[in-house]
Protein backbone atom coordinates (compact mmCIF):
# COMPACT_ATOMS: atom_id res chain seq x y z
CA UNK A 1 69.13 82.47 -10.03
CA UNK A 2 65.95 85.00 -9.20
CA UNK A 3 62.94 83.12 -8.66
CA UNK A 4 60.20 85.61 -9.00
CA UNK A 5 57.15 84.61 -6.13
CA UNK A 6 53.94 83.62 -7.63
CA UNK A 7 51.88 85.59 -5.02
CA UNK A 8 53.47 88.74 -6.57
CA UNK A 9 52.79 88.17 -9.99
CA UNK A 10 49.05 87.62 -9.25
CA UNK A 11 49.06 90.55 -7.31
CA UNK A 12 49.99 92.63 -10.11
CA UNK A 13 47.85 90.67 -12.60
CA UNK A 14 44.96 91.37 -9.69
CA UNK A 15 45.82 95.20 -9.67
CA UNK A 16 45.81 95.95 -13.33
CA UNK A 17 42.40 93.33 -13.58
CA UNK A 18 40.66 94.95 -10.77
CA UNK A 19 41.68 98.73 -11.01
CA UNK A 20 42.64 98.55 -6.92
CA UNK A 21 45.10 97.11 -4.92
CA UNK A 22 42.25 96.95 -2.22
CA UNK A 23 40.22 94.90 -4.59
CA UNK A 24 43.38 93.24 -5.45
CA UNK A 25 44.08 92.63 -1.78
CA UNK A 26 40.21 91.08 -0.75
CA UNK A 27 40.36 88.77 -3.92
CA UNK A 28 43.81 87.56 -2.69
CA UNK A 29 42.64 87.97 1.03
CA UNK A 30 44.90 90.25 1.92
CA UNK A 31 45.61 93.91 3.02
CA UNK A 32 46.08 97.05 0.80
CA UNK A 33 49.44 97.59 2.30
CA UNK A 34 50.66 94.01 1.52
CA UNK A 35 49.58 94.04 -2.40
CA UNK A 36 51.60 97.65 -2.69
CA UNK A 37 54.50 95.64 -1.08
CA UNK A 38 54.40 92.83 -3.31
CA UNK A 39 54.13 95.47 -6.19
CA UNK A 40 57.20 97.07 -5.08
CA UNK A 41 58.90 94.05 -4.52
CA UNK A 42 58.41 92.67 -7.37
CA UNK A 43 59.15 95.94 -9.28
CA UNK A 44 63.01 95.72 -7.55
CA UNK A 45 63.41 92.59 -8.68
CA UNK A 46 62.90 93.68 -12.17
CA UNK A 47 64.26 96.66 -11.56
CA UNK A 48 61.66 98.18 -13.50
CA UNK A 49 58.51 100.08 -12.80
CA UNK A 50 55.28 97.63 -13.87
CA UNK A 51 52.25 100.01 -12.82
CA UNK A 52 51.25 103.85 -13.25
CA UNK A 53 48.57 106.11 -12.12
CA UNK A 54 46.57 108.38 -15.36
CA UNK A 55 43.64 109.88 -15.14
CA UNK A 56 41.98 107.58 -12.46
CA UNK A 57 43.40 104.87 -14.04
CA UNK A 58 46.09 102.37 -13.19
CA UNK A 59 47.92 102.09 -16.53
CA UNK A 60 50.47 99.81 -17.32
CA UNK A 61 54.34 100.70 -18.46
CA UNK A 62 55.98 99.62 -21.12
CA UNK A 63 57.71 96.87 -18.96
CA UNK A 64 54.03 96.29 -17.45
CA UNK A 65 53.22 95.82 -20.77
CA UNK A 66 55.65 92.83 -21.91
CA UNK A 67 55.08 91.24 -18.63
CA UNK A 68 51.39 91.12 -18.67
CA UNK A 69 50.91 88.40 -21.11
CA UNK A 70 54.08 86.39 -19.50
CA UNK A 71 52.48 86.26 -15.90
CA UNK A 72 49.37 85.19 -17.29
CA UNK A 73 51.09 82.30 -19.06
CA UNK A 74 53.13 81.13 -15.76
CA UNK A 75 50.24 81.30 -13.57
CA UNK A 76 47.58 79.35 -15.48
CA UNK A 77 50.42 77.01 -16.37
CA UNK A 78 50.98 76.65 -12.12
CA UNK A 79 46.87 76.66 -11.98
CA UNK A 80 46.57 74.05 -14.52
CA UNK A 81 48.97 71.49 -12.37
CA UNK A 82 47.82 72.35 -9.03
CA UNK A 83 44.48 71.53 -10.88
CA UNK A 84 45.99 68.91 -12.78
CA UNK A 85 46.77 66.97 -8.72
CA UNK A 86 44.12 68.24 -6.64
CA UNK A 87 40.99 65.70 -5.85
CA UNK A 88 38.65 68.25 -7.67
CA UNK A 89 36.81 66.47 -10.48
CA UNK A 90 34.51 69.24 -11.02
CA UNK A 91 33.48 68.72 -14.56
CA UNK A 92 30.27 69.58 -17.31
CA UNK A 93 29.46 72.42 -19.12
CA UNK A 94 28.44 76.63 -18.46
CA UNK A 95 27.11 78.90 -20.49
CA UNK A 96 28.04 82.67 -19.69
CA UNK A 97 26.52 85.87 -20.84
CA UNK A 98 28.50 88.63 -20.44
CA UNK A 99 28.53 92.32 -21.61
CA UNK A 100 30.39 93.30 -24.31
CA UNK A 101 32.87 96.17 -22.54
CA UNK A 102 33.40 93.11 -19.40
CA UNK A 103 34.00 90.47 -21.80
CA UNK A 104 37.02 92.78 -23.38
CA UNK A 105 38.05 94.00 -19.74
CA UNK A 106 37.22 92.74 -16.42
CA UNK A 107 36.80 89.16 -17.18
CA UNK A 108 39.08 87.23 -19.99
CA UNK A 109 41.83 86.87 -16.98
CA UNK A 110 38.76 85.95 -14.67
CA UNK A 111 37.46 83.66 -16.91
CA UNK A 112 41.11 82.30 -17.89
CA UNK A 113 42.16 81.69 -14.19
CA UNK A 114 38.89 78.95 -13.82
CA UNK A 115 39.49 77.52 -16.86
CA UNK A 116 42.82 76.43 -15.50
CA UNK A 117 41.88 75.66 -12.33
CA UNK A 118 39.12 73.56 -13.89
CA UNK A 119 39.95 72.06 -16.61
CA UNK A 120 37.38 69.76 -17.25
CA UNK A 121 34.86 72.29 -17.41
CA UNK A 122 33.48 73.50 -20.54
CA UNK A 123 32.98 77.27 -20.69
CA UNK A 124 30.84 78.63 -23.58
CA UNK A 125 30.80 82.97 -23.28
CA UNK A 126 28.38 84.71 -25.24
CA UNK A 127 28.86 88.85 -25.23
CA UNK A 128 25.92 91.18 -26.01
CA UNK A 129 23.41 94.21 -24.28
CA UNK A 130 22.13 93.20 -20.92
CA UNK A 131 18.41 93.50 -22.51
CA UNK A 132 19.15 90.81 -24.91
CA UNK A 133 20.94 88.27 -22.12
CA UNK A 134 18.10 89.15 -20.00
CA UNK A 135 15.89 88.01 -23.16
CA UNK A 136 18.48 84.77 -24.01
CA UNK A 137 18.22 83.56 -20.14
CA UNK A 138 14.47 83.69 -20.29
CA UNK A 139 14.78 81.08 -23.46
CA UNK A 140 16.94 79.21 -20.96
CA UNK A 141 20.18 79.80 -23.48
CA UNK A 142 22.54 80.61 -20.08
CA UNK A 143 23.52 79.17 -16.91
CA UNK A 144 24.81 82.93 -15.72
CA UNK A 145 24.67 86.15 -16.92
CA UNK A 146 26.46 89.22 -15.66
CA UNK A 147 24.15 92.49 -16.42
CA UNK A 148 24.17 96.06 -15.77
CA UNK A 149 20.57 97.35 -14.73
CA UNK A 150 19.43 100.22 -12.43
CA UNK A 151 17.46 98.26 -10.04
CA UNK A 152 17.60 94.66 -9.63
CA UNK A 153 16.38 92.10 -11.66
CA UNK A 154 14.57 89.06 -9.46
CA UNK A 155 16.65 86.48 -7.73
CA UNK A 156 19.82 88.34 -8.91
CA UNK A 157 23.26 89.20 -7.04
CA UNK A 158 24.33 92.50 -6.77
CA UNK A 159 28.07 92.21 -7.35
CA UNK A 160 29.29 95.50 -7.47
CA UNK A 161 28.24 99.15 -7.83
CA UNK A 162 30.50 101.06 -10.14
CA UNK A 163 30.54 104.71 -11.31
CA UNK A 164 29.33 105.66 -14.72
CA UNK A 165 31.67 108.01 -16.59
CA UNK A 166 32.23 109.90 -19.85
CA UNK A 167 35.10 108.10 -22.20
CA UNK A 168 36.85 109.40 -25.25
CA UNK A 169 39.36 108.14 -27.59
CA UNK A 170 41.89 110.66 -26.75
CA UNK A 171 42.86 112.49 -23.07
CA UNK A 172 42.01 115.92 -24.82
CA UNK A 173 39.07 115.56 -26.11
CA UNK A 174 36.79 118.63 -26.13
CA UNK A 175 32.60 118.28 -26.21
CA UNK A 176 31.35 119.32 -29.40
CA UNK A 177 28.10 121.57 -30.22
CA UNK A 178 25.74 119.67 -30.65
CA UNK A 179 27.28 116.70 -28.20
CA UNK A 180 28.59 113.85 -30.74
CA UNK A 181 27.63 110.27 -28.61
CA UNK A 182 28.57 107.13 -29.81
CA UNK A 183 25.98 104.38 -28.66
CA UNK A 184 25.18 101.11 -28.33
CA UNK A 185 21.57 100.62 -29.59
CA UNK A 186 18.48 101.93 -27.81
CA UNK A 187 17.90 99.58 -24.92
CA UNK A 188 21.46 99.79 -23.52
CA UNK A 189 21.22 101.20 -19.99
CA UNK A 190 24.26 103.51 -20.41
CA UNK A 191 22.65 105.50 -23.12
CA UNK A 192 19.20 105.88 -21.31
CA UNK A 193 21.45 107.38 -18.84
CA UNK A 194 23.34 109.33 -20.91
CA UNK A 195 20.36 110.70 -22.66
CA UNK A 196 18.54 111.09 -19.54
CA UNK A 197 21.06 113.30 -17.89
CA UNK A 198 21.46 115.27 -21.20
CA UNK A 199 17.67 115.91 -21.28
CA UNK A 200 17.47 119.38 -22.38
CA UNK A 201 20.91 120.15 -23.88
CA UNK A 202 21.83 119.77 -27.32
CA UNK A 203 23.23 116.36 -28.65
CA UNK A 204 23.37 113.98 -31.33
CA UNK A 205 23.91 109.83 -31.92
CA UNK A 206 27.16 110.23 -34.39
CA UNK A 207 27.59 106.20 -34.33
CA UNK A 208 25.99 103.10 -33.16
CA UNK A 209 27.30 99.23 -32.38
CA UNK A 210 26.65 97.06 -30.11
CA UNK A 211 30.28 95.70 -29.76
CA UNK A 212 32.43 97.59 -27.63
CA UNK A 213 35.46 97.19 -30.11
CA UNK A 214 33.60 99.18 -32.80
CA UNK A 215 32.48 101.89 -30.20
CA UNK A 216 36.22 102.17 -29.03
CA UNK A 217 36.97 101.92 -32.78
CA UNK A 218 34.94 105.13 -33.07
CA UNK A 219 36.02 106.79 -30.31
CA UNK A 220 39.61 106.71 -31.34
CA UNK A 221 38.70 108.02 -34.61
CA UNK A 222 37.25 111.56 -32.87
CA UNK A 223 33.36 110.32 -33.71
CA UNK A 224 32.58 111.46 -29.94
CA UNK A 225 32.11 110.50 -26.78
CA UNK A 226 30.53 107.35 -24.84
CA UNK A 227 29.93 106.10 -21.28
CA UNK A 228 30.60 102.93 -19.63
CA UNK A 229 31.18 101.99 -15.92
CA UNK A 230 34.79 103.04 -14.76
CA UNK A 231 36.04 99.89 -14.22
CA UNK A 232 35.29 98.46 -17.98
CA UNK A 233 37.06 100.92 -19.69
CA UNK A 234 39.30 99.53 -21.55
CA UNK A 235 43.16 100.86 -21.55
CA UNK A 236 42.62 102.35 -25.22
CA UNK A 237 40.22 104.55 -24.09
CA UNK A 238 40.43 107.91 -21.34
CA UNK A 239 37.78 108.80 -19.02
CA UNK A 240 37.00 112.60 -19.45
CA UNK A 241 35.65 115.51 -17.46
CA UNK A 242 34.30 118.60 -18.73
CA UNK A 243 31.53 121.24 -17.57
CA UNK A 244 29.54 120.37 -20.49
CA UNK A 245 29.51 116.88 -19.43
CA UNK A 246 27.20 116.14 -16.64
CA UNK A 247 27.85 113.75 -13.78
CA UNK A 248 26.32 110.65 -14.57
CA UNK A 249 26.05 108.62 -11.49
CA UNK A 250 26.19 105.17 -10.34
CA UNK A 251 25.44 101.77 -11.83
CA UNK A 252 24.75 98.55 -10.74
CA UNK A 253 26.31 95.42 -11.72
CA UNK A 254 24.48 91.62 -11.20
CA UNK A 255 25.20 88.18 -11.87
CA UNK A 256 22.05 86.22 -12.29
CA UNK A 257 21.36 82.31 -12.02
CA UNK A 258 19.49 80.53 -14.91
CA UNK A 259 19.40 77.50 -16.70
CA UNK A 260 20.36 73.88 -15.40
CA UNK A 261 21.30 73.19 -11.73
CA UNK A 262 25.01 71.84 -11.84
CA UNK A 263 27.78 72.02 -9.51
CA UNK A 264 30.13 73.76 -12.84
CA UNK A 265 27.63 76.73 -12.98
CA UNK A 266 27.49 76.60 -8.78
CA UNK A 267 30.87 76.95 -8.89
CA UNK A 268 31.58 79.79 -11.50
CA UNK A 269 28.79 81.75 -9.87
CA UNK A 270 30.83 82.17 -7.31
CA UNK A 271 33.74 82.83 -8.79
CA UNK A 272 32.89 85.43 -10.58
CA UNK A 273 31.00 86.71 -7.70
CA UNK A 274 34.42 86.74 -5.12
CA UNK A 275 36.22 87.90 -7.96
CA UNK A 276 34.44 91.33 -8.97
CA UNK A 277 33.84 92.07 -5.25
């Protein structure tokens, strides 16, 4: 009987998560060369082909697809023993801000991996614009946030710096006259960009939510077009290029330490933190 390797499954888990086998390979702590190995390996095994580059993004293929959910399953159910037998006691309560577009992307397999390596510890994620975590952490409501920002906020941990990018609902999509956006409310960093860098040409807010999963609702429909860093877009949506759409630049991403001091919220910090590096 095939016994599939644990280390490969996470590395594929880590690759689709991440958006990089090098980012795959430094959370794992290992090279670029050995996560494409364990990729292929594990692909031979299966004899089927799990992973695909589209458009600057590593997509998943229909066999990627059913065993997505499946590896997730096995490897919090092998974090949960190890867990379950290791001296760690590590116990309390956290309470998380996050985005909306990295609480539907980057983090639920983040977020799921601690929560079964430590059990005992009460997560409680709250998703919304970075202004208003900003404003929530100030009311001492959160032991971490994660926020987007274009210079840093004080005593906060730059994480990572990710590019900013124009995202449809379809692969096709073509600019309208005046440019259709679809927007989170004013105060979301993205659209200051977006409206800074469009200063002068002609466009138009077609829809606004603060949710990601009504923007990508919107999207899909043909309302428009939004932006959001490259590696929160979720696999519904397509990153576009066109003339009419100016380059956007970079963003910067922070976690941020509030709250109550307790070795839970020490602990996720830094989780997180290894994690999106």
């Amino acid at each position: 009987m095939k016994h599939i390797p644990s280390e490969n499954l996470r590395a594929f888990l880590s690759v689709y998560d991440l958006q990089s086998y090098t980012l795959a390979g430094e959370r794992m702590g290992r090279s670029q060369p050995a996560i494409s190995l364990q990729i292929k390996r594990l692909e031979q095994m299966l004899n089927a082909k799990l992973l695909q580059r589209q458009e600057n993004r590593i997509r998943l293929t229909d066999a990627g697809v059913e065993l997505y959910p499946m590896a997730q399953q096995l490897l919090n159910l092998n974090d949960q023993i190890i867990a379950l037998h290791s001296e760690s006691n590590l116990s309390g309560e956290v309470r998380l801000g996050i985005p909306s577009e990295f609480a539907s992307t980057l983090l639920p397999s983040i977020l799921g991996q601690f929560a079964s390596s430590y059990p005992q510890v009460a997560l409680q994620v709250t998703s919304g614009l970075s202004r208003d975590l900003r404003l929530g952490a100030s009311r001492r409501q959160f032991d971490i946030i994660l926020t987007v920002a274009e210079s840093a906020p004080d005593n906060a941990i730059l994480v990572k710096t990710d590019q900013l990018v124009w995202v449809a609902g379809s692969p096709d999509y073509k600019p309208s006259q005046p440019l259709a956006l679809v927007m989170a409310p004013e105060g979301c960093v993205y659209r200051r960009r977006a409206e800074k860098m469009l200063s002068g040409h002609g466009y138009r807010i077609s829809y606004t939510n603060s949710d990601l999963a009504g923007i990508s609702s919107a999207l899909r429909s043909g309302l428009g077009v939004t932006v959001l860093a490259r590696s929160s877009v979720p696999v519904e949506l397509h990153e576009v290029k066109h003339p009419a759409l100016p380059e956007l630049g970079q963003i910067n991403i922070y976690l941020e330490r509030h709250g109550r001091s307790e070795d839970a919220a020490e602990r996720l910090l830094r989780y997180i933190e290894e994690a999106l590096r």
